[in-house]
Structure formats: structure tokens, C-alpha cells
Protein backbone atom coordinates (compact mmCIF):
# COMPACT_ATOMS: atom_id res chain seq x y z
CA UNK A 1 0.00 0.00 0.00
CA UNK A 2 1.34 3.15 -1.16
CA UNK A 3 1.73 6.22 1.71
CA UNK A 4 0.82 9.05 -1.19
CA UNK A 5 -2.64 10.28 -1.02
CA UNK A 6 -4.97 10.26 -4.19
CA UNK A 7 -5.26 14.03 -3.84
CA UNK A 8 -1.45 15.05 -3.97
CA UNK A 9 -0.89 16.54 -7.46
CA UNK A 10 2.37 16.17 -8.82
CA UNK A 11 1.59 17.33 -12.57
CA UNK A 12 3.48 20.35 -12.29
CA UNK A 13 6.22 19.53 -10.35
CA UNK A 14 9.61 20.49 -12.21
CA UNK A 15 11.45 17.56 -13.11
CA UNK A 16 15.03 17.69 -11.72
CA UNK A 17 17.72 17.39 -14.89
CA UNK A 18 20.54 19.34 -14.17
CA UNK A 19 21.97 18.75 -10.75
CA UNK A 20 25.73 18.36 -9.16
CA UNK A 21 26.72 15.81 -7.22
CA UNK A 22 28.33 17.49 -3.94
CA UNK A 23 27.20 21.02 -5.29
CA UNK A 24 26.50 21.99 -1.24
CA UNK A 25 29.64 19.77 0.41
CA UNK A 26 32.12 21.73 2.47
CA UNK A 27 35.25 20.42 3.25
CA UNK A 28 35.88 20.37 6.78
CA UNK A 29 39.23 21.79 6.61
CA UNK A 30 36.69 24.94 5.33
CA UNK A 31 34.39 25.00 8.45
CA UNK A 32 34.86 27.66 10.82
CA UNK A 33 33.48 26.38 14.42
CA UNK A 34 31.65 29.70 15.56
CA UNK A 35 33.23 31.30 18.82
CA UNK A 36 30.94 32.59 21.41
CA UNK A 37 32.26 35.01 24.02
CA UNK A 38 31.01 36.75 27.18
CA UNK A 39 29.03 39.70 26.55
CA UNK A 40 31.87 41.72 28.69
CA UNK A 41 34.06 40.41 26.60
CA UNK A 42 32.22 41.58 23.68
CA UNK A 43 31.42 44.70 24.42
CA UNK A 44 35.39 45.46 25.40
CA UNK A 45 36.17 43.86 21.55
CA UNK A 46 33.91 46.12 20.34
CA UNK A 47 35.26 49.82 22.01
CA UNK A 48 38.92 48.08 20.53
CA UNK A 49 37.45 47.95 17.03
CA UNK A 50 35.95 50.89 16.74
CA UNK A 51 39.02 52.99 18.30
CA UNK A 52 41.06 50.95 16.06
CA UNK A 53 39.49 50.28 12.49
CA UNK A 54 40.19 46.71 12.65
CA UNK A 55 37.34 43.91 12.86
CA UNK A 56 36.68 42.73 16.18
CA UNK A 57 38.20 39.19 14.07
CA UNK A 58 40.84 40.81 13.79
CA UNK A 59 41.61 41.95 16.72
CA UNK A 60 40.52 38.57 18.88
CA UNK A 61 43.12 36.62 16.45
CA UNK A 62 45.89 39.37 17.34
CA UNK A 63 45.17 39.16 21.07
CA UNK A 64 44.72 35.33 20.99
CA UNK A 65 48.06 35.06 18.98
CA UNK A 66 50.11 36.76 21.23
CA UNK A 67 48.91 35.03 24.07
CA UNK A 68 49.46 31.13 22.52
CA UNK A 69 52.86 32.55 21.65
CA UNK A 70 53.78 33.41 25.18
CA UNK A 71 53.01 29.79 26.69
């Protein structure tokens, strides 16, 4: 016994022709985790990027950097 209803028309459903295998895969050498931080936090990364121009990206991986460099 079939689970599609009678009254489901599919006569103008588009016929799929043209489609990529692995069109929406991402490597996961590509996937950046997302980071979440403490609102202070935040907010203190914020003030730094606006003072300085730089994205508060930026300036997370400069502070970050320096501080796995001093271990």
C-alpha cells in the first residue's frame, strides 16, 4: 500500500535534470566552528574595534596570537 494520497498533485512539479553531485559539500578543513564570548568580553572587543578600524576578528586573532605565543 502506497503512503501518497490520491489528492497530492504532482503534474506540475519540475522535473530535476541538471543537478551536481556534492554542489552543497564543504570540506571540513573549510568549516569555521563559531566562537561565542562573554558579553563583557564583547562589548570590550567592540570599544577596541571601533578605536582601532580593525574587525573585532581581527583583533581577537591578534590578542589570541600573542597570548598562545607566550606559553
Amino acid at each position: 500500500m502506497s503512503d501518497i494520497k490520491k489528492e497530492y498533485d504532482f503534474s506540475k512539479a519540475q522535473k530535476i535534470t541538471n543537478f551536481e553531485n556534492g554542489k552543497f559539500f564543504i570540506e571540513s578543513e573549510n568549516i569555521t566552528p563559531p566562537i561565542y564570548l562573554d558579553k563583557k568580553i564583547l562589548s570590550e572587543l567592540e570599544i577596541l574595534s571601533k578605536q582601532s578600524e580593525a574587525s573585532i576578528s581581527e583583533i581577537a586573532n591578534e590578542i589570541l596570537s600573542k597570548y598562545l605565543m607566550s606559553k
